[in-house]
Protein backbone atom coordinates (compact mmCIF):
# COMPACT_ATOMS: atom_id res chain seq x y z
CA UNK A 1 -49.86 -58.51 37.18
CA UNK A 2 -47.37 -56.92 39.77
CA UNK A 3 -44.03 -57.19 38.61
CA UNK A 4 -41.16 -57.78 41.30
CA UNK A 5 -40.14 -54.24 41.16
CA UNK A 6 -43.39 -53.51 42.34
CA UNK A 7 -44.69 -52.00 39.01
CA UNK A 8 -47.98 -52.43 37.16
CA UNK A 9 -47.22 -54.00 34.18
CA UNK A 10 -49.80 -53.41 31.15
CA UNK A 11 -51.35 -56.72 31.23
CA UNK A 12 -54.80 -55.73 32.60
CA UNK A 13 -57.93 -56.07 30.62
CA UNK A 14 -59.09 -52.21 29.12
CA UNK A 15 -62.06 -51.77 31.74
CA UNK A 16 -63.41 -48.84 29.94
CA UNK A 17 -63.22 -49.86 26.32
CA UNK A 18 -67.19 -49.09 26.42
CA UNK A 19 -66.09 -45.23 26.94
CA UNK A 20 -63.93 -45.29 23.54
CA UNK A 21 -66.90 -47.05 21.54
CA UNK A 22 -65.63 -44.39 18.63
CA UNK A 23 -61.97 -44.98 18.57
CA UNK A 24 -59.78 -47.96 18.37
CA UNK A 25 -57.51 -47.12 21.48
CA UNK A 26 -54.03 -49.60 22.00
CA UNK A 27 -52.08 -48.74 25.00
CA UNK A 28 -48.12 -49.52 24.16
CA UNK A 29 -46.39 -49.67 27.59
CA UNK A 30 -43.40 -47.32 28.62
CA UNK A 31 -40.16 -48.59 29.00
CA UNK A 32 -39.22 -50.11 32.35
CA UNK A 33 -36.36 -47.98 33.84
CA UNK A 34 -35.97 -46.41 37.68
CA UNK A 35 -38.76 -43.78 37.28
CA UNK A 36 -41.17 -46.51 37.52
CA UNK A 37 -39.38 -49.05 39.57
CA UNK A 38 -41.40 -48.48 42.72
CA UNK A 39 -38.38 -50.68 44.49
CA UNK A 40 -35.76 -48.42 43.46
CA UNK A 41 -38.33 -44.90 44.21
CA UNK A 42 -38.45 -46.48 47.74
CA UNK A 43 -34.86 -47.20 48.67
CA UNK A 44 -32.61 -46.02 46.16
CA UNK A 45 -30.63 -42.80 45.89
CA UNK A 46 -30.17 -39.55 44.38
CA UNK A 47 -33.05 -37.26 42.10
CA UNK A 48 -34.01 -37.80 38.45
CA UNK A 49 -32.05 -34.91 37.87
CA UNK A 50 -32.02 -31.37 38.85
CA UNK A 51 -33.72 -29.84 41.35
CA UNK A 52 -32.33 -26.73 42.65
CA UNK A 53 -31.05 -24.57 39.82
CA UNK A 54 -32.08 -23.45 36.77
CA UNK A 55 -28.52 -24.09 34.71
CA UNK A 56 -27.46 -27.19 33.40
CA UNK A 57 -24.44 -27.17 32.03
CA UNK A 58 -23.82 -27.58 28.44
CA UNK A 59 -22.41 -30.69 28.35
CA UNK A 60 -25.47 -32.41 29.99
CA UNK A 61 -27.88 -30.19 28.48
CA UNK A 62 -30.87 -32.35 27.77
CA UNK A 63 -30.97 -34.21 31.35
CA UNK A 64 -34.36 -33.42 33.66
CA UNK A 65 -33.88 -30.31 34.99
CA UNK A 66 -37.41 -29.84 37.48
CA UNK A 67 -36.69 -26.10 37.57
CA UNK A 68 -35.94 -25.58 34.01
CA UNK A 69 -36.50 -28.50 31.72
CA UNK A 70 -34.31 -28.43 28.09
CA UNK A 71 -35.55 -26.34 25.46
CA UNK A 72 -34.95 -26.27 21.54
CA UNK A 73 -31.28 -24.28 21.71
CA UNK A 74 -29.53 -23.55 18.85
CA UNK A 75 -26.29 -25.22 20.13
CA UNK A 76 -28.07 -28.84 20.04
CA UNK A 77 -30.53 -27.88 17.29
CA UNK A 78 -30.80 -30.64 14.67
CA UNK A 79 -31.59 -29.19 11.15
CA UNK A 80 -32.92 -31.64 8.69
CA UNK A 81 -31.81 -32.06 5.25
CA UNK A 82 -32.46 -29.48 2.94
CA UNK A 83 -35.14 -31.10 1.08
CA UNK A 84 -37.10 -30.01 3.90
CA UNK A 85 -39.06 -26.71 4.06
CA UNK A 86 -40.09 -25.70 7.75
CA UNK A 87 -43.64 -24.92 7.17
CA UNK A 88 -45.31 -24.22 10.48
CA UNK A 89 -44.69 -24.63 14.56
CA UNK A 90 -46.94 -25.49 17.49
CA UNK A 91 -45.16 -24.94 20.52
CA UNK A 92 -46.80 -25.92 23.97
CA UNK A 93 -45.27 -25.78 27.09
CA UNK A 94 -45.45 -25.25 30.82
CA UNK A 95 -45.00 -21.94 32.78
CA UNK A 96 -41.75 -21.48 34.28
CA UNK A 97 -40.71 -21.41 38.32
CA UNK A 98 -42.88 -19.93 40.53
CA UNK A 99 -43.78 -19.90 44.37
CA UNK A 100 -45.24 -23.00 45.34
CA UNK A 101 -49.25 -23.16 45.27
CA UNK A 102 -50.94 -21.70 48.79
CA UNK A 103 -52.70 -25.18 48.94
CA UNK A 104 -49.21 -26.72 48.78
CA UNK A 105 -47.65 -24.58 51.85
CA UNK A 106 -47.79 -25.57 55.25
CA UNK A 107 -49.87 -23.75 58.06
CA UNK A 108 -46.79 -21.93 58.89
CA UNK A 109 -43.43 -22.25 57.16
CA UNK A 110 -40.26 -21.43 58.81
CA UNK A 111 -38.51 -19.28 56.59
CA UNK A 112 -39.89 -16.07 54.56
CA UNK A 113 -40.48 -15.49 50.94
CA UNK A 114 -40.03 -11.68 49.88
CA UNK A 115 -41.33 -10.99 46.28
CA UNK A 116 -41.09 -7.25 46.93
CA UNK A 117 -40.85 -6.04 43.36
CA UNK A 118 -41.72 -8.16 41.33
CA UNK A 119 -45.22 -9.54 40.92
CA UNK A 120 -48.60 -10.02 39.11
CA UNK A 121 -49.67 -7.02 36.62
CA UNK A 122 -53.11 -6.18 36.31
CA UNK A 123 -54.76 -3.41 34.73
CA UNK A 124 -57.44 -2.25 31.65
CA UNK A 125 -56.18 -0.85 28.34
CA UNK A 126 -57.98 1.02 25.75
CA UNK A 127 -57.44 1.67 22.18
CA UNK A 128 -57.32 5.59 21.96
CA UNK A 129 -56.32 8.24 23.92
CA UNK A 130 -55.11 8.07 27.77
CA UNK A 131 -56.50 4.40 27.80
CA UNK A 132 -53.68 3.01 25.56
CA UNK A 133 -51.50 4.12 28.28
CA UNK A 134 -52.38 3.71 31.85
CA UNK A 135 -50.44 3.16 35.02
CA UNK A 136 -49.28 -0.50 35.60
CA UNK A 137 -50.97 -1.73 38.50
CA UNK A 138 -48.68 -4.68 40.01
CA UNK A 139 -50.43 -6.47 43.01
CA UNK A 140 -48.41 -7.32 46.48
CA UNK A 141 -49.93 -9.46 48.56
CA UNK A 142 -50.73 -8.44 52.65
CA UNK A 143 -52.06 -8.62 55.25
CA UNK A 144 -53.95 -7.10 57.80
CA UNK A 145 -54.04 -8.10 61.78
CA UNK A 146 -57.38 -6.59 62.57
CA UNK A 147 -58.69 -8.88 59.96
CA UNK A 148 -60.22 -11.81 62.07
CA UNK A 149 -60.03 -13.98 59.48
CA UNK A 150 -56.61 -13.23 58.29
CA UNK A 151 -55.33 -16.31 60.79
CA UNK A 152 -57.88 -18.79 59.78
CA UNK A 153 -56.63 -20.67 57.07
CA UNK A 154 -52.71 -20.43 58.07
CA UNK A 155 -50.13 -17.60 57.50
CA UNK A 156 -47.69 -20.09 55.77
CA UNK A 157 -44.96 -18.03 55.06
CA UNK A 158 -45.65 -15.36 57.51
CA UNK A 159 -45.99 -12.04 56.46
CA UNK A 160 -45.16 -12.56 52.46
CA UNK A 161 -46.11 -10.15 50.01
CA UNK A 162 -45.99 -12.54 47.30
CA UNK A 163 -48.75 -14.43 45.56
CA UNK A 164 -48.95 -18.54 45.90
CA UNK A 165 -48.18 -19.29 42.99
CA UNK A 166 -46.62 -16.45 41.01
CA UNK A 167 -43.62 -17.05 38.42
CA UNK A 168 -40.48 -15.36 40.53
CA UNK A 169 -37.89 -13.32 39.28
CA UNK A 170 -35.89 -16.19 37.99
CA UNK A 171 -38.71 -17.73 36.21
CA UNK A 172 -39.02 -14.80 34.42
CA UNK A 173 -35.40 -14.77 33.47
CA UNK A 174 -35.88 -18.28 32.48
CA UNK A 175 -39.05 -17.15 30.52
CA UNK A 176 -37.03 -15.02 28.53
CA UNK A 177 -34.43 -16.61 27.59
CA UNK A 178 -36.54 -19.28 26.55
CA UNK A 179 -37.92 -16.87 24.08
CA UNK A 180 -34.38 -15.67 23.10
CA UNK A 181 -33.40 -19.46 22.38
CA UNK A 182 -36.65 -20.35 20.73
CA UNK A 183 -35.77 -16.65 18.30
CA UNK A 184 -32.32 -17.65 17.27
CA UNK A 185 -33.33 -21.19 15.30
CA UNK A 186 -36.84 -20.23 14.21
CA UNK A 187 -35.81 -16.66 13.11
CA UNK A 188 -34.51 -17.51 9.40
CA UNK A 189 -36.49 -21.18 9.07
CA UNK A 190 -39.84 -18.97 9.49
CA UNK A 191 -38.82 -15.21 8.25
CA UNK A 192 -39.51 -13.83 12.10
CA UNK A 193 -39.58 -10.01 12.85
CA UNK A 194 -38.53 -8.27 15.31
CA UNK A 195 -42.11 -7.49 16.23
CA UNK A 196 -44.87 -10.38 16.65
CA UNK A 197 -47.09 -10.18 13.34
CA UNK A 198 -50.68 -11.18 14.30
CA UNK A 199 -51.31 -12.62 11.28
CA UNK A 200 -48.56 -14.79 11.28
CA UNK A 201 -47.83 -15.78 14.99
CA UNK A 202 -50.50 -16.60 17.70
CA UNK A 203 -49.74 -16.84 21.48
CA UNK A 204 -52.28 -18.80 23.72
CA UNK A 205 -53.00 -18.66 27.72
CA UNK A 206 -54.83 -20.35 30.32
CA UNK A 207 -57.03 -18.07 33.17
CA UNK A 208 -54.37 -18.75 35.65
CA UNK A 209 -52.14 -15.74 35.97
CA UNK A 210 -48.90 -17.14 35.52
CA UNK A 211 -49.30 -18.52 32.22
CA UNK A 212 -49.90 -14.51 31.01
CA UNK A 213 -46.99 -13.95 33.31
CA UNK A 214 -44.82 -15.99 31.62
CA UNK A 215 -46.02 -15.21 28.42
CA UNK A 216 -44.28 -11.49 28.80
CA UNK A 217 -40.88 -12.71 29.33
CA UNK A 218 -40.90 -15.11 26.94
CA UNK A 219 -42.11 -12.71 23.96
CA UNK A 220 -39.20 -10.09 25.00
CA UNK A 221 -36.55 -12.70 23.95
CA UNK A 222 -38.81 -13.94 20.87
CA UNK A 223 -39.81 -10.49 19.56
CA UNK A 224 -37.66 -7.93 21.35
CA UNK A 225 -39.14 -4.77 19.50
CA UNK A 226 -43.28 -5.83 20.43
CA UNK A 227 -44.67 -3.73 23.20
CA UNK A 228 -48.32 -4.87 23.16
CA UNK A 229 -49.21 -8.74 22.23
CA UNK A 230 -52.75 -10.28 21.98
CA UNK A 231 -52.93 -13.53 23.80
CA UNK A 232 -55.87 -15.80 22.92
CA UNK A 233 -58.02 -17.66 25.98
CA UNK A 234 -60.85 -19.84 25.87
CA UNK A 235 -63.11 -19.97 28.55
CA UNK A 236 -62.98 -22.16 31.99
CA UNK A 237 -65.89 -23.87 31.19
CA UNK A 238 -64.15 -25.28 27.66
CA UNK A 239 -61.00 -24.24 27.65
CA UNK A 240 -58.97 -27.16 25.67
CA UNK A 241 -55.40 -25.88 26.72
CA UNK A 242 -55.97 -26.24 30.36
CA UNK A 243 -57.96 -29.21 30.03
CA UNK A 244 -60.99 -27.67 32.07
CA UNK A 245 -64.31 -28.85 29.75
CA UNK A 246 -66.44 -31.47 31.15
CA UNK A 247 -65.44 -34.79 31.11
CA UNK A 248 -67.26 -37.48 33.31
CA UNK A 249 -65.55 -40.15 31.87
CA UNK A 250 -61.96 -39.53 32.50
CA UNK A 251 -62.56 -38.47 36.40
CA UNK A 252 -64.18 -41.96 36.75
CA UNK A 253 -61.30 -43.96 34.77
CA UNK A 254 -58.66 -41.73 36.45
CA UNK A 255 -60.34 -42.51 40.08
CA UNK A 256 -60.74 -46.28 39.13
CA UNK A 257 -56.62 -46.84 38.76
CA UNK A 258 -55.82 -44.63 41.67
CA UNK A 259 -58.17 -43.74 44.50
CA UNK A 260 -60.14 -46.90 43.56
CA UNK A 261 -56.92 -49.02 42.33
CA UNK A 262 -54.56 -51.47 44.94
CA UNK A 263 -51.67 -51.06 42.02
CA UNK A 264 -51.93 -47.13 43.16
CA UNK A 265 -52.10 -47.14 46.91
CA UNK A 266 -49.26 -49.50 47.19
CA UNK A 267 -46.74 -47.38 46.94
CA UNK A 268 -48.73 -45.19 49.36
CA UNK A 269 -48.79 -48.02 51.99
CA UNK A 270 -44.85 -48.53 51.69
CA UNK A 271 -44.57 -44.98 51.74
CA UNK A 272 -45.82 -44.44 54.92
CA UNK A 273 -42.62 -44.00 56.84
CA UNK A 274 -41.65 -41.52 54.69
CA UNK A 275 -44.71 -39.87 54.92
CA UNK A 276 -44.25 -39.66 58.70
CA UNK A 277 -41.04 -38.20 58.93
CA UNK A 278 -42.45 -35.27 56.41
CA UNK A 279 -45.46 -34.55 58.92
CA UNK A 280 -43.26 -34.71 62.15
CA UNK A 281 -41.34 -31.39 59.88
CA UNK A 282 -44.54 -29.77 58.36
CA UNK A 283 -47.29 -30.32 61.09
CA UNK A 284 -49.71 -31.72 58.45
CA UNK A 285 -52.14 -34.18 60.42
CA UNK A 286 -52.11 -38.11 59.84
CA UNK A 287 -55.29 -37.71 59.21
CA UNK A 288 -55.12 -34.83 56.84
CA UNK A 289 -58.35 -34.17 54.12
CA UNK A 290 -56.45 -31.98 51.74
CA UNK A 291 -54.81 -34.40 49.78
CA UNK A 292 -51.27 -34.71 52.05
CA UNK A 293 -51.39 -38.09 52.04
CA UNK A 294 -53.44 -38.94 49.05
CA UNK A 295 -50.13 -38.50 46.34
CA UNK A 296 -47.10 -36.63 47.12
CA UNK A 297 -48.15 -33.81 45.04
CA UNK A 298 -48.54 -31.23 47.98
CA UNK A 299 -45.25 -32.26 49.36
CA UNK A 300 -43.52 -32.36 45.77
CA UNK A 301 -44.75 -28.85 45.25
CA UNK A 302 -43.54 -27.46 48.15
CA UNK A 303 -40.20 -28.63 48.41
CA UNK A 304 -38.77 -27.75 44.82
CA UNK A 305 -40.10 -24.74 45.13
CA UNK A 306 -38.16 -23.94 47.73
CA UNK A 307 -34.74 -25.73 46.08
CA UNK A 308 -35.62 -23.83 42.47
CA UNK A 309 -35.43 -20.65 44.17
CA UNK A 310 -32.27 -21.82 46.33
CA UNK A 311 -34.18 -21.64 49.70
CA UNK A 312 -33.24 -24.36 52.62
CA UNK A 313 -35.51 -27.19 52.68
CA UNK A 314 -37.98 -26.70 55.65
CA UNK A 315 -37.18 -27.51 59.33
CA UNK A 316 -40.63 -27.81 61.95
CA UNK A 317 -41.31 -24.65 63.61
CA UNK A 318 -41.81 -26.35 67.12
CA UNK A 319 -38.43 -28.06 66.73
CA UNK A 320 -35.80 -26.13 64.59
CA UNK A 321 -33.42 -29.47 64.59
CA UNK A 322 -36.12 -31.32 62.70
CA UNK A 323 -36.01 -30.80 59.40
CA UNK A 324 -36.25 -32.52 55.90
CA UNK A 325 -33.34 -33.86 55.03
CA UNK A 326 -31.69 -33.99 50.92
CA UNK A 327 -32.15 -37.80 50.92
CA UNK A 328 -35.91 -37.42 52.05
CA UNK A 329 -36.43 -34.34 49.76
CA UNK A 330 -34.87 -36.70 46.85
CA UNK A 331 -37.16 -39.54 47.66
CA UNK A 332 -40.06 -36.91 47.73
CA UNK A 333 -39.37 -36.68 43.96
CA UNK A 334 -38.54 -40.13 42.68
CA UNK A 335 -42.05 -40.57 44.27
CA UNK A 336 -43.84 -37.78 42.40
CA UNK A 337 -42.01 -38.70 39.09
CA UNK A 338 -43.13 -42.68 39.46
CA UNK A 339 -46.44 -41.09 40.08
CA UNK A 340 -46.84 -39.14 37.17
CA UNK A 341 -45.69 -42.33 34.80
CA UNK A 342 -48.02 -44.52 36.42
CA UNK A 343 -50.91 -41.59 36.21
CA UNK A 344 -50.35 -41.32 32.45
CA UNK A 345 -48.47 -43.87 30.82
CA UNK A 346 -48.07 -47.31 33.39
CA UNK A 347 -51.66 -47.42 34.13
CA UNK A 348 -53.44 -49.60 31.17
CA UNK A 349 -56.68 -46.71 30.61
CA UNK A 350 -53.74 -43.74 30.91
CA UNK A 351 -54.24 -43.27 27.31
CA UNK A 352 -57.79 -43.36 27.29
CA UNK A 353 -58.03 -40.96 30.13
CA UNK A 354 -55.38 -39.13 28.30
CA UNK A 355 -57.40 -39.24 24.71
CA UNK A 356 -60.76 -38.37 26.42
CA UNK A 357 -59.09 -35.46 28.59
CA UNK A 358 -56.68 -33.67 26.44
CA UNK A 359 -58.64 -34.64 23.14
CA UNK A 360 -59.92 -31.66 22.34
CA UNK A 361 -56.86 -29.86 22.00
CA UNK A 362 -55.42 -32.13 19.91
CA UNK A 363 -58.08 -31.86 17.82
CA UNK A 364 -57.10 -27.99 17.41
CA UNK A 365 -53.64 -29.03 16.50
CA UNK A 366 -54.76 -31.72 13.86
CA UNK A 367 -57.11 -28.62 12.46
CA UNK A 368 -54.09 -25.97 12.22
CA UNK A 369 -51.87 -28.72 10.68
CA UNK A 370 -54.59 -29.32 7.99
CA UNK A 371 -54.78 -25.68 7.54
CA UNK A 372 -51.35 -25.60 6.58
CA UNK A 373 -51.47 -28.51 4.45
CA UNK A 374 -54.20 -27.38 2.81
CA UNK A 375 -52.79 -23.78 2.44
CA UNK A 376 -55.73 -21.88 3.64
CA UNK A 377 -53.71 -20.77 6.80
CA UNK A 378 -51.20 -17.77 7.07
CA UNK A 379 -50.07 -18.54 10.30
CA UNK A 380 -46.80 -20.20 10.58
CA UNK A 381 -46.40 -19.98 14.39
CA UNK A 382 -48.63 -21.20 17.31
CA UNK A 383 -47.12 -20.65 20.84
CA UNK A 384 -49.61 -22.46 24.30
CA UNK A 385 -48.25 -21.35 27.39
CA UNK A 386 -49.40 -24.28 29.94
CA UNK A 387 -49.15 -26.23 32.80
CA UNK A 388 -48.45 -29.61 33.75
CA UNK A 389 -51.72 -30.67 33.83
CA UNK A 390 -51.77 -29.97 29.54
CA UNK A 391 -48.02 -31.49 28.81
CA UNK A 392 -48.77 -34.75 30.86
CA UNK A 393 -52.07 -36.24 29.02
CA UNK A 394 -50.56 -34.87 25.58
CA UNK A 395 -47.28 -36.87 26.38
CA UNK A 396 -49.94 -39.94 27.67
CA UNK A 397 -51.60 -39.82 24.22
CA UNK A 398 -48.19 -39.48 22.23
CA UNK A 399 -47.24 -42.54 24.73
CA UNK A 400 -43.79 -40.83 25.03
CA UNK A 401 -41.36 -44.00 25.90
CA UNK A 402 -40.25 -42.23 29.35
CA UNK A 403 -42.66 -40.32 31.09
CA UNK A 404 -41.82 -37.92 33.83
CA UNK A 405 -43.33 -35.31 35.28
CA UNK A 406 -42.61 -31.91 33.25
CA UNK A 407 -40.75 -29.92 35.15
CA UNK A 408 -40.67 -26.04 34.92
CA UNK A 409 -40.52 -24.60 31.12
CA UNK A 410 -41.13 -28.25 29.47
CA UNK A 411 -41.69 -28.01 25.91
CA UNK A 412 -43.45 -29.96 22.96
CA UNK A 413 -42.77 -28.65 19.91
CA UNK A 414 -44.53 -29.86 16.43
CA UNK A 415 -42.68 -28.75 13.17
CA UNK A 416 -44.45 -29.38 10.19
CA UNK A 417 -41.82 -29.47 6.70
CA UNK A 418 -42.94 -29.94 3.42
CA UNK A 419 -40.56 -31.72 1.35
CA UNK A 420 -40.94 -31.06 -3.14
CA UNK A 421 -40.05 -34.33 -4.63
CA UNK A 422 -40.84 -34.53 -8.54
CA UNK A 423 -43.22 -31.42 -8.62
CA UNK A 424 -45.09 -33.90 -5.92
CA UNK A 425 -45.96 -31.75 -2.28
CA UNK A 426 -45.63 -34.04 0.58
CA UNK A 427 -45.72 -33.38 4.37
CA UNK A 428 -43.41 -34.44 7.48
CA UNK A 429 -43.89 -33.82 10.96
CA UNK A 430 -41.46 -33.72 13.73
CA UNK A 431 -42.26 -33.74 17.25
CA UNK A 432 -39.37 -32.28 19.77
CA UNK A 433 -39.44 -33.00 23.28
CA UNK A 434 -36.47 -31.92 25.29
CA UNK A 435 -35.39 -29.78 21.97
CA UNK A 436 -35.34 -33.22 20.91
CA UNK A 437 -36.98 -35.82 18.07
CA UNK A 438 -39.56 -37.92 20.86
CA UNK A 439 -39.14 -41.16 21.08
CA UNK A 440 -42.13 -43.10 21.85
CA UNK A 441 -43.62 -46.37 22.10
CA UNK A 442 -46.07 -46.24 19.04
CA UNK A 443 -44.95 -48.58 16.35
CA UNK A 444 -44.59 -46.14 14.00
CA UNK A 445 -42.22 -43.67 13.11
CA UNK A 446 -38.67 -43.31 12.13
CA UNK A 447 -38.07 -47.05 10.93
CA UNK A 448 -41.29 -47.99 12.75
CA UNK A 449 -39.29 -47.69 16.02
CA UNK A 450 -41.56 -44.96 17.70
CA UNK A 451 -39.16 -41.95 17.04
CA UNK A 452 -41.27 -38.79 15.90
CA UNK A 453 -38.92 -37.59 13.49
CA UNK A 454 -39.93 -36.79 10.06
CA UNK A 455 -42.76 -39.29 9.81
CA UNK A 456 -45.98 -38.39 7.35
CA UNK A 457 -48.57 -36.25 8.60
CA UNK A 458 -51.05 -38.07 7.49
CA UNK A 459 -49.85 -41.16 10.05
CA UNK A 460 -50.06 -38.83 12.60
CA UNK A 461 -53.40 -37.57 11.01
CA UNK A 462 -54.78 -41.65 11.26
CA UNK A 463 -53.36 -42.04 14.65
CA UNK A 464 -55.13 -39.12 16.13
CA UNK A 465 -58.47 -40.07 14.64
CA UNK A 466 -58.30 -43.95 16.02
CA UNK A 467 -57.30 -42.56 19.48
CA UNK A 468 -59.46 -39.46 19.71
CA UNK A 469 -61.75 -39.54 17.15
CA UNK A 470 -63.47 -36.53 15.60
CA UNK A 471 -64.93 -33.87 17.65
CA UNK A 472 -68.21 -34.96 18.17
CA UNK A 473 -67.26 -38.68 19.14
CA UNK A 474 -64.97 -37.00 21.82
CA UNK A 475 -67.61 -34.89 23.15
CA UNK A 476 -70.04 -38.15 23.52
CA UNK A 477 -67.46 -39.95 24.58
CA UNK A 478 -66.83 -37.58 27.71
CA UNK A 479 -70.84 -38.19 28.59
CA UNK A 480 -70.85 -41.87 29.04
């Protein structure tokens, strides 16, 4: 049913329950608020929050912060009573601010972007001798005009030397201190050095670059004296973190409640005027095939990028008095947020699409949680650097009560405590969003009101196994 705010209420019958044969999958709706009132996305006012710096100030810490989303700090850090024992960590969270994606520029922007400086590192390194220390080799992007070609697929911003994406100068800063904030709580909780131990802390990547890029500011605020750090990666074709392995079944319940779905393309029909006023400033075509006008992704992209790193929003190059105004930039992300809570938690099969498409890596987590349980594990810190493509199905399967789209440096932390209660062992998990206990719209938890704070592992355990199921029921599941 369509309710009169013009959202999809959870009332529809699971079309796909066939695809989840092996799991016994109940989708609890979000809560109703403005992020998924499509009337107030379409004529209201203002941004969820902030989009063009990365400080927040103290006193709000904790509100959505697109260019650099709240973090476990010390200053807001909530310590649990001391009959709990912090056992173990799994942190995953998205790569911090970057230059927009080349897919996401327009043919040719107005204004430049400089990254002379800073940029991607790439280079070999040995074990012995001169190949444990060669010369850094940092790319910068150019090019060439006796290159034909060079013109063919648009100079966007013309003559940059930067890559599309690559995490900017202040995303690094933001990387690090990350790291710096995550070091002062978990120093003492977990006996941290100074210098990552591989034994005792893992760090894990995706093949894009920027997640490695991040990954080296971040572990020069968490382990200030480590030089050289081993980051694990899975390949492409199965990689669980980046959601990449094979999955027929998702694409086709993802494409049945949007492409396929009226309760998507509404907003897509009302948005139409907006959409106009954006292509009269970018030069996009009407009838565009990249995706312009198929979610407001490319649009989305481009334009906090731009805010993040305090550049003007965009003007047309035919017509420099046309330009995108702050009330049409703002409605450009109301839009993208109310599309990311219908993609993964207003939409009836989000959480089977989630479950079948981020399944696997929750299936890792379960694993290292049971290794620690079991004490068979010496690893007491796991650290994913992502995207938010991971953070957004994991948040759909944890059916977070507010979804929004992560912004820049969103984090999910899992702390697992043990708590010794008459010679008995028992273990808690906690689940931080935000730096943050999650509340969600399970019905269990903290006084069975969906908060993940200090509930038993093993509930978690059961819940993972009725929505996921093990391993190889995931993988069939996928096939179907």
């Amino acid at each position: 049913m369509i309710l009169s705010n013009g959202l999809m209420f959870a009332s529809l019958a699971l079309d796909f329950v066939n695809f989840a044969s092996a799991t016994d999958i109940v989708h609890y709706p979000p809560k109703l608020t403005n992020l998924n009132n499509l009337t107030f996305v379409l004529n209201g006012i203002g941004t969820p929050g902030i989009f063009n710096s990365s400080i927040t100030p103290d006193f709000e810490y904790g509100m959505y912060n697109w260019c650099n989303m709240p973090h476990v700090r010390a200053r807001e850090y909530q310590t649990p009573s001391s009959a709990y024992t912090l056992k173990y960590i799994e942190i995953i969270q998205r790569h911090h601010k970057r230059t927009p994606y080349a897919s996401n520029t327009f043919f040719k922007e107005d204004i430049p972007w400089d990254c002379t400086g800073e940029g991607p590192v790439y280079y070999g390194k040995g074990t012995v001798g001169v190949t444990d220390d060669p010369t850094v080799i940092q790319w910068s992007a150019y090019t060439n005009s006796q290159n034909p070609f060079t013109n063919s697929v648009g100079p966007g911003f013309v003559g940059s030397n930067c890559a599309f994406p690559q995490i900017t100068t202040g995303g690094l800063n933001d990387s690090y201190t990350h790291g710096a904030d995550l070091r002062a709580v978990y120093t003492e909780r977990l006996n941290l050095s100074t210098k990552a131990d591989p034994n005792t802390f893992k760090i894990r990547v995706t093949s894009n670059p920027i997640t490695s890029q991040v990954s080296g500011g971040l572990l020069k605020g968490l382990f200030p004296d480590s030089s050289d750090v081993a980051a694990l990666i899975q390949a492409d074709a199965f990689d669980s973190l980046t959601a990449s392995y094979s999955c027929p079944a998702a694409k086709s319940i993802f494409t049945a409640y949007t492409t396929d779905s009226s309760h998507w393309t509404e907003h897509l029909v009302n948005a139409a005027g907006i959409y106009e006023e954006l292509d009269e400033v970018s030069g996009i075509a009407a009838d565009d095939t990249a995706g312009w006008h198929t979610s407001f992704d490319h649009y989305y992209d481009n334009l906090s990028a731009k805010q993040c790193d305090s550049k003007p929003l965009p003007c047309s190059v035919n017509d420099t008095f046309l330009c995108v105004t702050q009330p049409l930039a703002d409605t450009v992300f109301r839009l993208g947020n109310y599309e990311y809570s219908y993609y993964y938690r207003d939409a009836y099969n989000s959480t089977l699409f989630s479950a079948l498409s981020y399944g696997a890596w929750v299936l890792e987590l379960v694993g290292h949680l049971k290794e620690q349980v079991e004490g068979t594990s010496d690893v007491k810190y796991f650290h994913n650097v992502a995207h938010d493509g991971s953070l957004s199905p994991l948040l759909g399967i944890l059916q977070i009560s507010e979804m929004v789209w992560p912004g820049m440096g969103s984090e999910i932390v899992f702390e697992l405590y043990e708590k010794n209660s008459n010679s008995i062992s028992n273990f808690f998990l906690r689940v931080l969003w935000g730096g943050q206990p999650m509340q969600t719209s399970l019905p269990f938890g903290t006084n069975s009101g969906g908060l993940l704070d200090m509930i038993p592992v093993e509930d978690f355990f059961e819940y993972v196994h009725n929505t996921i199921g093990t391993g190889p029921e995931l993988f069939a599941a996928c096939q179907k």
